[in-house]
Protein backbone atom coordinates (compact mmCIF):
# COMPACT_ATOMS: atom_id res chain seq x y z
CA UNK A 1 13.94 19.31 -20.59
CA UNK A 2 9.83 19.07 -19.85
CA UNK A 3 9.10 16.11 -21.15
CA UNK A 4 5.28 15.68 -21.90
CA UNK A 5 3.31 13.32 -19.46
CA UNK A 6 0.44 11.27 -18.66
CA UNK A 7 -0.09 10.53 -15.30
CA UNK A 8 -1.88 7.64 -14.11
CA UNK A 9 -3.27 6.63 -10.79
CA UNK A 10 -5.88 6.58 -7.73
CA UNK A 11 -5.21 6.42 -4.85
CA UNK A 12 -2.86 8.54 -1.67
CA UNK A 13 0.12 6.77 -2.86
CA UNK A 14 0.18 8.26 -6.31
CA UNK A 15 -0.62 11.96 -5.30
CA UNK A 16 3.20 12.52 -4.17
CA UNK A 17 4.52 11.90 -7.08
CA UNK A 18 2.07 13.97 -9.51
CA UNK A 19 3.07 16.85 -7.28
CA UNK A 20 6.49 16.36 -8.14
CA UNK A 21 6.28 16.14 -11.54
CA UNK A 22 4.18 19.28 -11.65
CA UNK A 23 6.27 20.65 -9.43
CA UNK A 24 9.54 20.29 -11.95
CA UNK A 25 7.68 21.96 -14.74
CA UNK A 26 6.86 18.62 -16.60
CA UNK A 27 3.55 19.26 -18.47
CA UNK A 28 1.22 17.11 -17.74
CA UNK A 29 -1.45 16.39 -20.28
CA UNK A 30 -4.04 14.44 -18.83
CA UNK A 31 -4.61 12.27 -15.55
CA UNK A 32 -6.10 8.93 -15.77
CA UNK A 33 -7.69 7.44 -12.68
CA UNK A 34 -10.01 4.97 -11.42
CA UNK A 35 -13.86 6.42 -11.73
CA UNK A 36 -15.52 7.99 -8.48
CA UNK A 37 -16.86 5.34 -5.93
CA UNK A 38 -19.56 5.40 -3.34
CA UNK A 39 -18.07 6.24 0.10
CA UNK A 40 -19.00 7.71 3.17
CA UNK A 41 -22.21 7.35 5.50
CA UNK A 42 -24.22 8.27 2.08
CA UNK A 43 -22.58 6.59 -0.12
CA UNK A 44 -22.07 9.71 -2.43
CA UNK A 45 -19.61 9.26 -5.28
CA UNK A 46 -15.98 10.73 -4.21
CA UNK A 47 -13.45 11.39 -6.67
CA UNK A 48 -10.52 9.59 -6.43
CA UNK A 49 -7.13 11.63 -4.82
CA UNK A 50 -5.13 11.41 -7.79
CA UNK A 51 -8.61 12.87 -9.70
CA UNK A 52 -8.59 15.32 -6.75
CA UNK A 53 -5.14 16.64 -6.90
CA UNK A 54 -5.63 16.75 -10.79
CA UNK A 55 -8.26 19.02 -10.86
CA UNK A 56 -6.65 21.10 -8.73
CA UNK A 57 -3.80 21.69 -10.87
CA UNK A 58 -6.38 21.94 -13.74
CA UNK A 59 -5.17 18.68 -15.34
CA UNK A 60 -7.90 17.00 -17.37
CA UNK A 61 -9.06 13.84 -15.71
CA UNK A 62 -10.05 10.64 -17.61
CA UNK A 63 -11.82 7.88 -15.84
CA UNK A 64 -12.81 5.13 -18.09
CA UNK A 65 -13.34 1.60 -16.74
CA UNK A 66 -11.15 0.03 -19.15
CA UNK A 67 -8.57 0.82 -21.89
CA UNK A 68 -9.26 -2.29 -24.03
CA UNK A 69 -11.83 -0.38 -26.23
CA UNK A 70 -10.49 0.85 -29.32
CA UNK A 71 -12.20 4.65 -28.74
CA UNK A 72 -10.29 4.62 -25.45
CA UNK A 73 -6.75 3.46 -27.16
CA UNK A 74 -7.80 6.02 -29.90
CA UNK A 75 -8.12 8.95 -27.16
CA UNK A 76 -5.06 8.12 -25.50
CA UNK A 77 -2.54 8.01 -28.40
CA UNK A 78 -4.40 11.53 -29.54
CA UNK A 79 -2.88 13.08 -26.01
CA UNK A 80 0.65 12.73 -27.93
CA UNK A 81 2.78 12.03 -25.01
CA UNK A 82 6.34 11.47 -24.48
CA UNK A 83 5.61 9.10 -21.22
CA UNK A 84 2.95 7.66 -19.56
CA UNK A 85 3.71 7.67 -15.59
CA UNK A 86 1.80 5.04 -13.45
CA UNK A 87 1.62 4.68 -10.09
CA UNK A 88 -1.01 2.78 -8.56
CA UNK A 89 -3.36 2.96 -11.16
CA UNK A 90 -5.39 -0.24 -10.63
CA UNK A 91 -6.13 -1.32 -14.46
CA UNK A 92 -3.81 -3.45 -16.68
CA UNK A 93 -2.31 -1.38 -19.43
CA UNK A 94 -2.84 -3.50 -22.61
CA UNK A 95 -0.24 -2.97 -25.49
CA UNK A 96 -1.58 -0.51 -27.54
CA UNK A 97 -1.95 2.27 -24.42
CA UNK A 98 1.92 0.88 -23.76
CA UNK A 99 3.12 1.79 -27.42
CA UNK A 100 1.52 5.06 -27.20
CA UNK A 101 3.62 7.51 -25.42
CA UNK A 102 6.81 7.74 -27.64
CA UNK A 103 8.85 6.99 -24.64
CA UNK A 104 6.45 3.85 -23.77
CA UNK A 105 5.50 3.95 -20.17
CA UNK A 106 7.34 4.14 -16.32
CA UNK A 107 5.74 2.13 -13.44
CA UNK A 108 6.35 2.98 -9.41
CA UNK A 109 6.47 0.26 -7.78
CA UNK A 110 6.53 -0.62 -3.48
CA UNK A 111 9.20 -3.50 -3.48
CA UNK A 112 12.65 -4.61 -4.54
CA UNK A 113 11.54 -6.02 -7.93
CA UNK A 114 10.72 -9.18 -8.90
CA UNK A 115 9.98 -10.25 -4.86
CA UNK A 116 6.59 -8.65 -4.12
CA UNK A 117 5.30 -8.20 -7.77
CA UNK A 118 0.89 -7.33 -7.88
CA UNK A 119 -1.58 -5.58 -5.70
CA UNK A 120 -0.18 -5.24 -2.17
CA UNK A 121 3.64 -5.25 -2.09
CA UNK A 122 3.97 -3.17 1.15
CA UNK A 123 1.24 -5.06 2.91
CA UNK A 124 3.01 -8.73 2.14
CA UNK A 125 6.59 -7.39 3.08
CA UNK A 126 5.82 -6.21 6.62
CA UNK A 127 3.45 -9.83 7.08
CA UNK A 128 6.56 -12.20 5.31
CA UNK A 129 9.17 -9.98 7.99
CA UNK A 130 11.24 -8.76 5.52
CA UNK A 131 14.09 -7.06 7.30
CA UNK A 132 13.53 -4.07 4.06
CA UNK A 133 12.01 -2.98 1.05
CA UNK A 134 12.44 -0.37 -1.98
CA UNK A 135 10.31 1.52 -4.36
CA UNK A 136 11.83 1.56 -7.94
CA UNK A 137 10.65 2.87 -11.64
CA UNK A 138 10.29 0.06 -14.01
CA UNK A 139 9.80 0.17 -17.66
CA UNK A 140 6.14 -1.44 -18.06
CA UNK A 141 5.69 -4.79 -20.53
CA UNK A 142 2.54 -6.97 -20.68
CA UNK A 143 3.65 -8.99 -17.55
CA UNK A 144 2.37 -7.97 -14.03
CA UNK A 145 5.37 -5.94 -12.99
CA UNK A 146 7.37 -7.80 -15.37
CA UNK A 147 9.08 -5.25 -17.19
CA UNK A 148 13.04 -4.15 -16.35
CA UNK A 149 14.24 -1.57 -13.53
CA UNK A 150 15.20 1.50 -14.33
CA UNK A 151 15.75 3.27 -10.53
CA UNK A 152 15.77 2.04 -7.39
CA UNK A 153 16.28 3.42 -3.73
CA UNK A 154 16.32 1.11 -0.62
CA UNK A 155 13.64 1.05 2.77
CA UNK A 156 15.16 -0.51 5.57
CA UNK A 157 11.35 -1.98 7.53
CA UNK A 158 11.61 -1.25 11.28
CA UNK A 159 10.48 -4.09 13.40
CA UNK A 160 7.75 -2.14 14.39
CA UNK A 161 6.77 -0.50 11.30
CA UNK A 162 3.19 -0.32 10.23
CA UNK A 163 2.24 -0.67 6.79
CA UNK A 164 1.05 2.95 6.76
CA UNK A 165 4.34 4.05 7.90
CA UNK A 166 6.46 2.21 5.21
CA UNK A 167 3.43 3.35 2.92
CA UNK A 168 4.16 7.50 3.63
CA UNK A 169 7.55 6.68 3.55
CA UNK A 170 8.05 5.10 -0.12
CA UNK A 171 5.22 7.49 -1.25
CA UNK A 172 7.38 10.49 -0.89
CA UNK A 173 10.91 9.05 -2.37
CA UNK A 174 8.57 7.10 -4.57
CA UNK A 175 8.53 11.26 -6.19
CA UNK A 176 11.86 12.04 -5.60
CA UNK A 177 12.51 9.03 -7.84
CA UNK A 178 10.54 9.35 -10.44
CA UNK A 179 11.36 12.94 -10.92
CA UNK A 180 14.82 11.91 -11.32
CA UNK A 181 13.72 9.21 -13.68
CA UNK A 182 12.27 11.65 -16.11
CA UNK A 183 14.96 13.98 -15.92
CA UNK A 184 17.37 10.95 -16.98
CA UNK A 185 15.08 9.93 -19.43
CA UNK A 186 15.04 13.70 -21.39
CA UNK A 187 18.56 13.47 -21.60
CA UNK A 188 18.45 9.58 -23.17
CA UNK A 189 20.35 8.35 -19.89
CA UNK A 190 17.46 6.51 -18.12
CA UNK A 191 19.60 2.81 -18.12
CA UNK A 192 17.70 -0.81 -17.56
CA UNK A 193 18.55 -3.39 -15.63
CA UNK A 194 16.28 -6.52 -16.53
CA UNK A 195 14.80 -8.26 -13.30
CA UNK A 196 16.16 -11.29 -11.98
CA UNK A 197 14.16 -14.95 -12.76
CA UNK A 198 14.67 -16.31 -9.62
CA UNK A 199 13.23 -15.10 -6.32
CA UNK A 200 9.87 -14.06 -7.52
CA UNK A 201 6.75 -13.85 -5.67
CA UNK A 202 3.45 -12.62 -5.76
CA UNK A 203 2.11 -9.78 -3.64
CA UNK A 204 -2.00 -10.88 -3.80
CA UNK A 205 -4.49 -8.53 -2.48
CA UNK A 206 -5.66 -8.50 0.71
CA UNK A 207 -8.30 -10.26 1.44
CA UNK A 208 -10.79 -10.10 4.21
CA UNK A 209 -10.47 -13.70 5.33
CA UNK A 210 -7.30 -13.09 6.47
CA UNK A 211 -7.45 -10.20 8.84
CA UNK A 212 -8.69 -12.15 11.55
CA UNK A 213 -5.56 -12.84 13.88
CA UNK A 214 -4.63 -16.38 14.63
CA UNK A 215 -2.88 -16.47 18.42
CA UNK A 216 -2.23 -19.97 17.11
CA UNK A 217 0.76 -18.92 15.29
CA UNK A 218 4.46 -17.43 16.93
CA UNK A 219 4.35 -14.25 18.53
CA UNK A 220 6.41 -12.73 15.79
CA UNK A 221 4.24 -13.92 12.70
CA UNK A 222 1.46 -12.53 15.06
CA UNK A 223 3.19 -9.12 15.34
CA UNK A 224 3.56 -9.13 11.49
CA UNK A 225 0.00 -9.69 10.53
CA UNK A 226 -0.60 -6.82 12.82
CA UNK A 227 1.53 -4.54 11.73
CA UNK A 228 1.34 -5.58 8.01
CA UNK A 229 -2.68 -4.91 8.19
CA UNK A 230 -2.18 -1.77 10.23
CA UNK A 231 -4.11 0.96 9.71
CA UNK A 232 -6.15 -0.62 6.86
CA UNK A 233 -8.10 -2.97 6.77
CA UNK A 234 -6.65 -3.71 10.53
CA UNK A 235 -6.30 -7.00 12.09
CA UNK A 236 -8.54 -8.11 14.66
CA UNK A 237 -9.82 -10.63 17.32
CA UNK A 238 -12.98 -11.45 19.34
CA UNK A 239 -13.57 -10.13 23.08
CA UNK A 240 -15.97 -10.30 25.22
CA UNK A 241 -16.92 -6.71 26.64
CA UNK A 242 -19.90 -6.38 29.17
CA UNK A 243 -20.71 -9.87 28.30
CA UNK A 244 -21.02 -9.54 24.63
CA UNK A 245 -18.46 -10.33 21.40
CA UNK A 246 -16.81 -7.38 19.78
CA UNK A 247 -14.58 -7.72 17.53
CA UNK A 248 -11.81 -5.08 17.88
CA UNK A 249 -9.25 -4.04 15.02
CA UNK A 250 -5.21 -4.39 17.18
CA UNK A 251 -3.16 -1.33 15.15
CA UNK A 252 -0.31 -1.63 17.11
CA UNK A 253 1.86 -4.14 18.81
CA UNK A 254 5.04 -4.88 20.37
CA UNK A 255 6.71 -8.52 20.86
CA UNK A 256 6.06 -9.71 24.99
CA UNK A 257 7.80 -11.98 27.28
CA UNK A 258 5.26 -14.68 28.59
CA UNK A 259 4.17 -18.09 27.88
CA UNK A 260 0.58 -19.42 27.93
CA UNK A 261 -2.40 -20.80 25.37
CA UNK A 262 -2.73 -19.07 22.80
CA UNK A 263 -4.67 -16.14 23.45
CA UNK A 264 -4.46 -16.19 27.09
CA UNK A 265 -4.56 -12.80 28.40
CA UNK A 266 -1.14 -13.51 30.49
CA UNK A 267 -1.27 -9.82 32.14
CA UNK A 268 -2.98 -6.17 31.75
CA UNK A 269 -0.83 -4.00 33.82
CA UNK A 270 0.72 -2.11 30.85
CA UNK A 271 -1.99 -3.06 28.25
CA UNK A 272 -3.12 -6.65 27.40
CA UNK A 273 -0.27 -9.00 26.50
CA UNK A 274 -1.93 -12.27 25.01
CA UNK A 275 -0.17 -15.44 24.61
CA UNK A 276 0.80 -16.96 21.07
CA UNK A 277 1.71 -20.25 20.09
CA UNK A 278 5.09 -19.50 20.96
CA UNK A 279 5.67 -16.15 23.19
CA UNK A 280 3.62 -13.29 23.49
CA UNK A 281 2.43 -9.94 22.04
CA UNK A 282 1.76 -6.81 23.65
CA UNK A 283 -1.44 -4.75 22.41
CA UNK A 284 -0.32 -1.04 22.18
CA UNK A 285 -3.00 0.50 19.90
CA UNK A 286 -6.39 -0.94 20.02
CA UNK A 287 -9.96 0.06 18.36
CA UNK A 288 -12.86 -0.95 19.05
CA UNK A 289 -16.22 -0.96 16.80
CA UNK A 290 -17.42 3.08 16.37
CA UNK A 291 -14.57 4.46 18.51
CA UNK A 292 -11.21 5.98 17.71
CA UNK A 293 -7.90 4.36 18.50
CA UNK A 294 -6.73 4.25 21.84
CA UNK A 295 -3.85 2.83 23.10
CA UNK A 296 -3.84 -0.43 25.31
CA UNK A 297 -3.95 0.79 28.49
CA UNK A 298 -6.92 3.65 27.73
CA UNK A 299 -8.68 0.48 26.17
CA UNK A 300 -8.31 -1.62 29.82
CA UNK A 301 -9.57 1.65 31.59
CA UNK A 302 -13.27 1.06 30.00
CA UNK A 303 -12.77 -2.71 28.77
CA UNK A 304 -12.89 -5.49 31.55
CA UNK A 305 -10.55 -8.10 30.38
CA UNK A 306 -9.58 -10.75 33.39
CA UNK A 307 -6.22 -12.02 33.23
CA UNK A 308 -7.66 -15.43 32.86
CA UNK A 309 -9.79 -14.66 29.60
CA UNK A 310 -8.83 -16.81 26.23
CA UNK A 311 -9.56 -15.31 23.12
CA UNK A 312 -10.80 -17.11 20.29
């Protein structure tokens, strides 16, 4: 049965799922998403995707900076809906935008519930080394990702994963599971399982203070910031290149055999490998300030980098 919807969301993550719902003849009302931001060289206003992908289905987009006003609770409840979807949305739903929809509201979320609850679930799983992940649909309370779990489907995280690759990857079942949500939900099957009190933590945002990579740690930890920060907002170190600093963003990296100080360059033959507290990485995918990625050894053939350098 098509179940009436409001969609809610920003950014890349979200879009797959919209498209689903669309796509199984689910009519959705309205989108909510964050308003346009300046981006780009000219700092023009750009529409978020979610706003993008609305449009183009001809969905009415709403882009208000809060829901706490009572106009904006007023306009919401007139849209009538059966279920509010949210997926990335990036504003705290207060109560009476939750008691709306007559089916209250469904939240996708990047982790297995409660480990990982707030801002940057798939981020803090690849940096803690969590052997796997899950996206599941929750039933949304007050609390930040609080409420119980309603669907759930399993990530196993590669040791080599990149955030962006576990991203793409939950994105898309992150759709295929919501879809089937709904579809449980019109028939008055969609079950609950409340989430478990112990075992929670906290998935803060990311913060720039902590991209900078620390060689003074274990190779592995070091591998995990990498990969955990990779492709946005990247890791990075200090070189010096033609006898100035650069700081260059390390997208990709593989665990080394090798001993040394940290950050000893300890050999360049296959790309740098650079000593950590305890073992070594391997850089495979560098970038450096202006310049597109390149992998480690394309980076050595216009980079100088002794064998004997430290970095910082």
């Amino acid at each position: 049965m098509s179940l009436r919807v409001v969609f809610m969301g920003t950014p890349d993550f979200s879009v797959p799922t919209l498209m689903e719902i669309v796509g199984h003849g689910h009519d959705v009302v309205a989108c909510y998403s964050q308003p346009p931001r300046p981006a780009g060289r000219g700092m023009d206003l750009r529409k978020s995707p979610v706003h993008e992908a609305a449009e183009s289905f001809g969905i009415p987009v709403f882009t208000p900076k809060s829901l706490k006003g009572a106009q904006e609770q007023a306009e919401f409840a007139e849209l009538n809906a059966d279920v509010a979807v949210v997926v990335a949305y990036g504003l705290l739903l207060p109560g009476a935008i939750l008691d709306a929809p007559r089916d209250g509201c469904l939240n996708l979320h990047a982790s297995i519930l409660p480990r990982w609850r707030g801002a940057a679930p798939i981020n803090r799983a690849i940096m803690a080394g969590d052997a796997e992940t899950a996206v599941q649909v929750m039933r949304m309370e007050e609390g930040l990702d609080t409420g119980p779990v309603c669907m759930s489907e399993t990530v196993a995280i590669g040791e080599d994963m990149t955030a962006g690759e576990l991203h793409d990857r939950l994105s898309a079942l992150g759709g295929d599971l919501m879809v089937r949500a709904l579809a449980a939900l019109s028939r008055g099957a969609l079950g609950e399982q409340p989430q478990a009190e112990e075992g929670v933590t906290y998935a803060a945002k990311l913060s720039k203070q902590e991209t900078r990579i620390d060689w003074t740690r274990p190779a592995r930890e070091v591998h995990n910031h990498i990969r955990g920060l990779s492709p946005f907002p990247g890791a990075w170190c200090e070189m010096t290149l033609s006898g100035k600093p650069e700081r260059v963003k390390i997208l990709r990296s593989s665990l080394a055999g090798g001993e040394g100080a940290p950050g000893a360059v300890l050999e360049t033959a296959n790309g740098p490998v650079i000593a950590c507290a305890t073992g070594a990485v391997r850089l495979d995918q560098v970038q450096r300030a202006g310049k597109k990625p390149m992998s480690g050894t394309d980076f050595l053939r216009g980079a100088t980098l002794p064998a004997d350098t430290v970095l910082g």
